[in-house]
PDB file of N, CA and C in Angstrom:
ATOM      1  N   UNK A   1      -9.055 -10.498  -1.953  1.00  0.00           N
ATOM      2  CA  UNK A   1      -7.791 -10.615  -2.646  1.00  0.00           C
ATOM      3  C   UNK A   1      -7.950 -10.250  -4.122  1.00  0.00           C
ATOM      4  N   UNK A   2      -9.261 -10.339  -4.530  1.00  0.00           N
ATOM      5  CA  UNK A   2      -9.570  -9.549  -6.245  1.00  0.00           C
ATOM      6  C   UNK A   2      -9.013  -8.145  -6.078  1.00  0.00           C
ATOM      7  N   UNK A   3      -9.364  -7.813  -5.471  1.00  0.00           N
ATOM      8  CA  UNK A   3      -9.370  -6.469  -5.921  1.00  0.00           C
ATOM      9  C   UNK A   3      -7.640  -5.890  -5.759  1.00  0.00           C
ATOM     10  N   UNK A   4      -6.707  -7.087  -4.946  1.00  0.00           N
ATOM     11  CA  UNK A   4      -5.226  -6.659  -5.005  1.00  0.00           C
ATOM     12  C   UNK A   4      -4.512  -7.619  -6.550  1.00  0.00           C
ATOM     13  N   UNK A   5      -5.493  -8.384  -7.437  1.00  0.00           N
ATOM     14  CA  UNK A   5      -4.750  -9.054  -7.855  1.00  0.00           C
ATOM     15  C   UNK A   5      -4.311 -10.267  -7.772  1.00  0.00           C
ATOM     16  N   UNK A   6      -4.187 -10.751  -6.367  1.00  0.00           N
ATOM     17  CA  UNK A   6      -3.552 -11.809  -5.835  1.00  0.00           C
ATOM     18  C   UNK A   6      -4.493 -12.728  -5.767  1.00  0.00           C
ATOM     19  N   UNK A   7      -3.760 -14.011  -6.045  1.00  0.00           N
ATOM     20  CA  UNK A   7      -4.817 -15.697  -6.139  1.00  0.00           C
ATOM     21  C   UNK A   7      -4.283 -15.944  -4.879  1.00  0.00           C
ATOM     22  N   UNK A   8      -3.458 -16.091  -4.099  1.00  0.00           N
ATOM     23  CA  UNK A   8      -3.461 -17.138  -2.934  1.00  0.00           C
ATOM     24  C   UNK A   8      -2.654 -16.088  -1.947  1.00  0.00           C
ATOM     25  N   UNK A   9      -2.873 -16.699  -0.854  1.00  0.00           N
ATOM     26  CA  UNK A   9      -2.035 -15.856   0.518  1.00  0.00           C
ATOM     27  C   UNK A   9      -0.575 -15.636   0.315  1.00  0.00           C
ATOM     28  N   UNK A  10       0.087 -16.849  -0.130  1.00  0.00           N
ATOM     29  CA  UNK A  10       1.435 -16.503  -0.415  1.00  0.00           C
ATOM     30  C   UNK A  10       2.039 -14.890  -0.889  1.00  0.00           C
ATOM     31  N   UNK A  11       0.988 -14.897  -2.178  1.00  0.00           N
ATOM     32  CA  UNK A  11       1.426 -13.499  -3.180  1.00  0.00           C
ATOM     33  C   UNK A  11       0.784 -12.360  -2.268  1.00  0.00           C
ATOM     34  N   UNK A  12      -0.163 -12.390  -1.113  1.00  0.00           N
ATOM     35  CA  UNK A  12      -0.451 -11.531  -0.334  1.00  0.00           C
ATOM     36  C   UNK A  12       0.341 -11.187   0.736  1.00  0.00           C
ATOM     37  N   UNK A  13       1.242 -12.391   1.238  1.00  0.00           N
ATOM     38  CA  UNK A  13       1.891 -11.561   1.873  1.00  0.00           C
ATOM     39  C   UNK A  13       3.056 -11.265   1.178  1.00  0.00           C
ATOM     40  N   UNK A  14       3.437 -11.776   0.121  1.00  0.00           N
ATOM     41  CA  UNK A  14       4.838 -11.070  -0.825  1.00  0.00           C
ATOM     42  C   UNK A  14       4.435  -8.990  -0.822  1.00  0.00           C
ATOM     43  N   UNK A  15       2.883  -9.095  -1.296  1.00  0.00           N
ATOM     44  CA  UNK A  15       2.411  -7.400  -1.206  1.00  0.00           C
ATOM     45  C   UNK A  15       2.219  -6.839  -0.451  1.00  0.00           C
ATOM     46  N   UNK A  16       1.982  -7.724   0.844  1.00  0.00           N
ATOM     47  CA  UNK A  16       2.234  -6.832   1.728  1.00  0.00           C
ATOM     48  C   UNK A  16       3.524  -6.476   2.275  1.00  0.00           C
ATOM     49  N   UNK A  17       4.957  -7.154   2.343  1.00  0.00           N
ATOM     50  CA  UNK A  17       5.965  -7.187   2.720  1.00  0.00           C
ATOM     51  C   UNK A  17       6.511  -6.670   1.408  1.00  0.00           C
ATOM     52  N   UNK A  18       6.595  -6.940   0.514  1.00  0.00           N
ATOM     53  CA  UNK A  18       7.121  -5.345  -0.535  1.00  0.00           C
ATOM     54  C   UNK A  18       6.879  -4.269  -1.043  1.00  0.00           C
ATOM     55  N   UNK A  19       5.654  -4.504  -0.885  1.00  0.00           N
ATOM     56  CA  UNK A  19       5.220  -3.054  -1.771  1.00  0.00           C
ATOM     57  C   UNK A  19       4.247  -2.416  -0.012  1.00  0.00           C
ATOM     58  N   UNK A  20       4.324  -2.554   1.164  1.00  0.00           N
ATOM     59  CA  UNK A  20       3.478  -2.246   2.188  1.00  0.00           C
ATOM     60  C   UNK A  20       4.558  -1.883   2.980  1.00  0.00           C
ATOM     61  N   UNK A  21       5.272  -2.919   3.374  1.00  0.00           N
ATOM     62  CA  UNK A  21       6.068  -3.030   5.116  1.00  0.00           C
ATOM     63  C   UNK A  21       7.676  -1.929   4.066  1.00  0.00           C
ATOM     64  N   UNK A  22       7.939  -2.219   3.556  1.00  0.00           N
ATOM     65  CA  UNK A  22       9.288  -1.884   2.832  1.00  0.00           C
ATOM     66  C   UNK A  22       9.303  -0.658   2.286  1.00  0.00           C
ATOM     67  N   UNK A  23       7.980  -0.150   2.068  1.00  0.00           N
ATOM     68  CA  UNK A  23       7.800   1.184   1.495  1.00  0.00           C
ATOM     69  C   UNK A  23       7.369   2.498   2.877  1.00  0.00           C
ATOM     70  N   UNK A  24       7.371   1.383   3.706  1.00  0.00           N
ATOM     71  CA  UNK A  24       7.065   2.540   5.026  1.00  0.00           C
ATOM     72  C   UNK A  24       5.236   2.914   5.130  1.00  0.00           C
ATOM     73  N   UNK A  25       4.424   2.282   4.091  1.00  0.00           N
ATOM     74  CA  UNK A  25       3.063   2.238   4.071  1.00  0.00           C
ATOM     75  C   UNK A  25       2.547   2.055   5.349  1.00  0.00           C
ATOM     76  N   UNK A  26       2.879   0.939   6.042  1.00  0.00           N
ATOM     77  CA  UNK A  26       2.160  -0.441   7.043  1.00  0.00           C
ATOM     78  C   UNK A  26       3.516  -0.720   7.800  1.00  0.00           C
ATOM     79  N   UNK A  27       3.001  -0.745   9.363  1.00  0.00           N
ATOM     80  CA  UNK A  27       4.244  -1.680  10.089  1.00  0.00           C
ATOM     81  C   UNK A  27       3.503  -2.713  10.704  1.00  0.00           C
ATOM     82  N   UNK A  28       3.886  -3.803  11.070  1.00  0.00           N
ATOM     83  CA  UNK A  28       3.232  -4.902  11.697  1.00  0.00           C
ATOM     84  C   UNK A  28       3.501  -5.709  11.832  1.00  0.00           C
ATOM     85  N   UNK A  29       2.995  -6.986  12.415  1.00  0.00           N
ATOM     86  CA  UNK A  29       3.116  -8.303  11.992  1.00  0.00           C
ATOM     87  C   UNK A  29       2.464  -9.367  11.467  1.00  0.00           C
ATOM     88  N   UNK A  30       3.095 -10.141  11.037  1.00  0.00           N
ATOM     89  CA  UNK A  30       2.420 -11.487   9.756  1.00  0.00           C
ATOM     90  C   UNK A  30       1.796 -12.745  11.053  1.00  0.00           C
ATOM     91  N   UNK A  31       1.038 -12.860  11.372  1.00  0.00           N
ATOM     92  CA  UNK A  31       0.633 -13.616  12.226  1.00  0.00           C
ATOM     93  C   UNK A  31      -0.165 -14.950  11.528  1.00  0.00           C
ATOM     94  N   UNK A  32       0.981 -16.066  10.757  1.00  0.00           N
ATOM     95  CA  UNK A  32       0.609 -17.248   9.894  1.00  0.00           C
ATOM     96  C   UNK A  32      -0.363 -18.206  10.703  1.00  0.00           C
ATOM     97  N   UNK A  33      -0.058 -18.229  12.185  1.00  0.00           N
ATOM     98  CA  UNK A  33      -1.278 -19.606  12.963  1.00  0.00           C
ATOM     99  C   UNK A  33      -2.456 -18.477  12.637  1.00  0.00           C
ATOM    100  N   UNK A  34      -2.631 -17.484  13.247  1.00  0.00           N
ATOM    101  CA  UNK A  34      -3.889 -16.736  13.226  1.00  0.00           C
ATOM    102  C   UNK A  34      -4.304 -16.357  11.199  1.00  0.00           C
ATOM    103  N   UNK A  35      -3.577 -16.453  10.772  1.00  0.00           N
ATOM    104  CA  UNK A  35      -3.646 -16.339   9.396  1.00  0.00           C
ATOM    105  C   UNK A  35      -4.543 -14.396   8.941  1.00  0.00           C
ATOM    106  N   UNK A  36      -3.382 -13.708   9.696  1.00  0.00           N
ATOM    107  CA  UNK A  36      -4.255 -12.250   9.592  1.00  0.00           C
ATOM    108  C   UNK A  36      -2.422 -11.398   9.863  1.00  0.00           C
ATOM    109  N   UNK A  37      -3.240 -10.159   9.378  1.00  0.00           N
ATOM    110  CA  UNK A  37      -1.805  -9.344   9.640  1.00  0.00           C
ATOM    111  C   UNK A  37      -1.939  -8.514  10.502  1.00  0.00           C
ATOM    112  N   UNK A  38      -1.325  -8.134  11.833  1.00  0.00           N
ATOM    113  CA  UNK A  38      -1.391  -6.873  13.316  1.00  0.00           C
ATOM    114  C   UNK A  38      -0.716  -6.042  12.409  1.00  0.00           C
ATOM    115  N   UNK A  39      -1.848  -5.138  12.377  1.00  0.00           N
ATOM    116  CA  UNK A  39      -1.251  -3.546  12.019  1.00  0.00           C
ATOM    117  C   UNK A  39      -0.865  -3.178  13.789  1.00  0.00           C
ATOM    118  N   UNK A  40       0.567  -2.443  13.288  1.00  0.00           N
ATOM    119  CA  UNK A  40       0.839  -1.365  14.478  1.00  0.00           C
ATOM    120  C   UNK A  40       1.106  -0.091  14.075  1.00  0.00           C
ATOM    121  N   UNK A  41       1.010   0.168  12.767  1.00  0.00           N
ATOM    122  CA  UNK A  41       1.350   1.860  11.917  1.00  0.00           C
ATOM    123  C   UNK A  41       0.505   1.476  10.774  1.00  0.00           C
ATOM    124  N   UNK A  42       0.077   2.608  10.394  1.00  0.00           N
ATOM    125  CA  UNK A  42      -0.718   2.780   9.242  1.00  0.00           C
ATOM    126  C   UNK A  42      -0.153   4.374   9.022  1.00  0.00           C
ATOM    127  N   UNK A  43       0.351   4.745   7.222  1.00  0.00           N
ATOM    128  CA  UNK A  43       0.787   6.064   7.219  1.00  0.00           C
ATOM    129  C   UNK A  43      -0.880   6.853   6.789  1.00  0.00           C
ATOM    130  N   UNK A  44      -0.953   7.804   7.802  1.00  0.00           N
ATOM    131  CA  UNK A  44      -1.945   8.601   6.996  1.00  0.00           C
ATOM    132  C   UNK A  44      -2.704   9.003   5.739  1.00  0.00           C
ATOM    133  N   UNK A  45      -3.407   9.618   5.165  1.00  0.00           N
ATOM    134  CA  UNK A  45      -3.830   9.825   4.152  1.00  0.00           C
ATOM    135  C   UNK A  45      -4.272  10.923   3.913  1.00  0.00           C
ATOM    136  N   UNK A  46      -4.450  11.791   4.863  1.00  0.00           N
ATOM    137  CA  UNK A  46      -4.476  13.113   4.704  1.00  0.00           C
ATOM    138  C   UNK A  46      -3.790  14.310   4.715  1.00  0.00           C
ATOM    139  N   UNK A  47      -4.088  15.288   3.929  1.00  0.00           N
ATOM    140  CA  UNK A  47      -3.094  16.237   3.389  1.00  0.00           C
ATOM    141  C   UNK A  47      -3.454  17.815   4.022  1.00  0.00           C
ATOM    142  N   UNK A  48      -2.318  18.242   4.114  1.00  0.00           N
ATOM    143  CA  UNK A  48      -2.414  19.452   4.657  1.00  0.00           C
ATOM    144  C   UNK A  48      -2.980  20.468   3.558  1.00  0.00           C
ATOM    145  N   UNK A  49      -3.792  21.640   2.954  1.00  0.00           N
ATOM    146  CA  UNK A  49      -3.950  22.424   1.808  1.00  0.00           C
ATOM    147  C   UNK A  49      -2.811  22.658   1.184  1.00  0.00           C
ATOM    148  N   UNK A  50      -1.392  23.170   1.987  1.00  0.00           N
ATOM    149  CA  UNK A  50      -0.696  23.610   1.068  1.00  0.00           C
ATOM    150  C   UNK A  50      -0.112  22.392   0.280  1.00  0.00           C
ATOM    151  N   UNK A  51      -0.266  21.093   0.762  1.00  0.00           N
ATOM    152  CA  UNK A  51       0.408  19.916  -0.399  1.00  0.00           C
ATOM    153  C   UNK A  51      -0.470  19.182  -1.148  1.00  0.00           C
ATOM    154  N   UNK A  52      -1.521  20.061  -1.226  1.00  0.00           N
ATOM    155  CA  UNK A  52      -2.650  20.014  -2.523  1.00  0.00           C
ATOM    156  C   UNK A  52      -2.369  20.124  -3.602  1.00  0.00           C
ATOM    157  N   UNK A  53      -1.847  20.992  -4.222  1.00  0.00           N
ATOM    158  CA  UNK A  53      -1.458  21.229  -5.765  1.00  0.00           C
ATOM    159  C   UNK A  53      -0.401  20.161  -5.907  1.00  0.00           C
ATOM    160  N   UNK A  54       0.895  19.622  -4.984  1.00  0.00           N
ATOM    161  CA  UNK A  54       1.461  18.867  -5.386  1.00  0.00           C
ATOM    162  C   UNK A  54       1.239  17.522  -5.301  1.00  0.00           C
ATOM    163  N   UNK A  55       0.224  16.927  -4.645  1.00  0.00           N
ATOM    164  CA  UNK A  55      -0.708  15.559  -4.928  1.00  0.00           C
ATOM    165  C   UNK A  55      -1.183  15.445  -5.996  1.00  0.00           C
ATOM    166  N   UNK A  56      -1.971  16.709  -6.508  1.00  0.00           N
ATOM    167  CA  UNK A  56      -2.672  16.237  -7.708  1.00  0.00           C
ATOM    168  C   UNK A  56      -1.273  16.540  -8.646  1.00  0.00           C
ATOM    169  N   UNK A  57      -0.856  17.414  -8.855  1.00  0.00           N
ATOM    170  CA  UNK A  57       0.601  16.931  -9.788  1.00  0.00           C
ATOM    171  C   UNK A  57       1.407  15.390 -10.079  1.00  0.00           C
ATOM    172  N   UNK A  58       1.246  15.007  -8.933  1.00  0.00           N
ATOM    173  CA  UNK A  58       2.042  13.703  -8.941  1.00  0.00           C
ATOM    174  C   UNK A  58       0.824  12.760  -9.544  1.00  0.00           C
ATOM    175  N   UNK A  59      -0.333  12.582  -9.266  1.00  0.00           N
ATOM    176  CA  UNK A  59      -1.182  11.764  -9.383  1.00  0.00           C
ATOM    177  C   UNK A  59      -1.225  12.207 -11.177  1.00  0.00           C
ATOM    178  N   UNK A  60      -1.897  13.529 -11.737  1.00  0.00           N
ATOM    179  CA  UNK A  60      -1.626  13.666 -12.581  1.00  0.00           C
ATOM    180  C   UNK A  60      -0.298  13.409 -13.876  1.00  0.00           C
ATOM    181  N   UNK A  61       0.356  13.104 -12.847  1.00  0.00           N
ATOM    182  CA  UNK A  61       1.474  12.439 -13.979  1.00  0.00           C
ATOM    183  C   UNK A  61       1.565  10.945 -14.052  1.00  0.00           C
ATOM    184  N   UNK A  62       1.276  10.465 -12.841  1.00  0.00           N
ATOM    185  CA  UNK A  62       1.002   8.974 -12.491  1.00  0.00           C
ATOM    186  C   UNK A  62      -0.235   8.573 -13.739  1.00  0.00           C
ATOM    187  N   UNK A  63      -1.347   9.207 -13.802  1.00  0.00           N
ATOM    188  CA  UNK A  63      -2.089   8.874 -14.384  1.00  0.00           C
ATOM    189  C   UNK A  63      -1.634   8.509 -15.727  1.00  0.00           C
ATOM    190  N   UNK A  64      -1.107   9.659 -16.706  1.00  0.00           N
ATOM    191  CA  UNK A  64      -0.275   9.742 -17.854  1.00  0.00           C
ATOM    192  C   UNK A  64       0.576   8.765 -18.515  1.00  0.00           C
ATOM    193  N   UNK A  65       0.880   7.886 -17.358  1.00  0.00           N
ATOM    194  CA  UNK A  65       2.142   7.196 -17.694  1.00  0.00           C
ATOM    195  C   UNK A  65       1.353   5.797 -18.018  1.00  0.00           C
ATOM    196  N   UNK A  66       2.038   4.840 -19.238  1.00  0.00           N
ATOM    197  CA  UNK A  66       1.192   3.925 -19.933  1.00  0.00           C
ATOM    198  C   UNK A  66       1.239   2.540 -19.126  1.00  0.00           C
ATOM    199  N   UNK A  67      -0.136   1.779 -19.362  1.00  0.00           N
ATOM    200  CA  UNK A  67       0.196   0.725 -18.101  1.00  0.00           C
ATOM    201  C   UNK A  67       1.249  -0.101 -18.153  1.00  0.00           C
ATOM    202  N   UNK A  68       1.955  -0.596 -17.492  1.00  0.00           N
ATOM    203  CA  UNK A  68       3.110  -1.966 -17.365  1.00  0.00           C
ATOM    204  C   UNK A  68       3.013  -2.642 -18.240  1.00  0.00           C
TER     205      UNK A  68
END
């Protein structure tokens, strides 16, 4: 949970259900007795060549922009 930020499960599943399930990232379910989350979708991560130049564009501007 360091490395998302988050101190307790609560705020983990707030990130995973807003910024994961809501963004189309992750589909699944919150399984609280088992205390774990069932992935049933995970969006890919790989890119075709031709949407190469426009990844690093976006990332490159992402980078640019000053932190929160």
């Amino acid at each position: 949970m360091q490395e998302l930020d988050v101190s307790n499960v609560r705020e983990l599943e707030d990130f995973l259900i807003n910024e994961c399930m809501y963004s189309g990232i992750v589909r699944g379910k919150l399984d609280q007795l088992r205390r774990c989350f069932e992935v049933q979708f995970a969006a890919g991560r790989d890119l075709t060549p031709d949407q190469l130049n426009n990844m690093i564009e976006i990332l490159s501007d992402w980078r640019r922009q000053p932190p929160a």
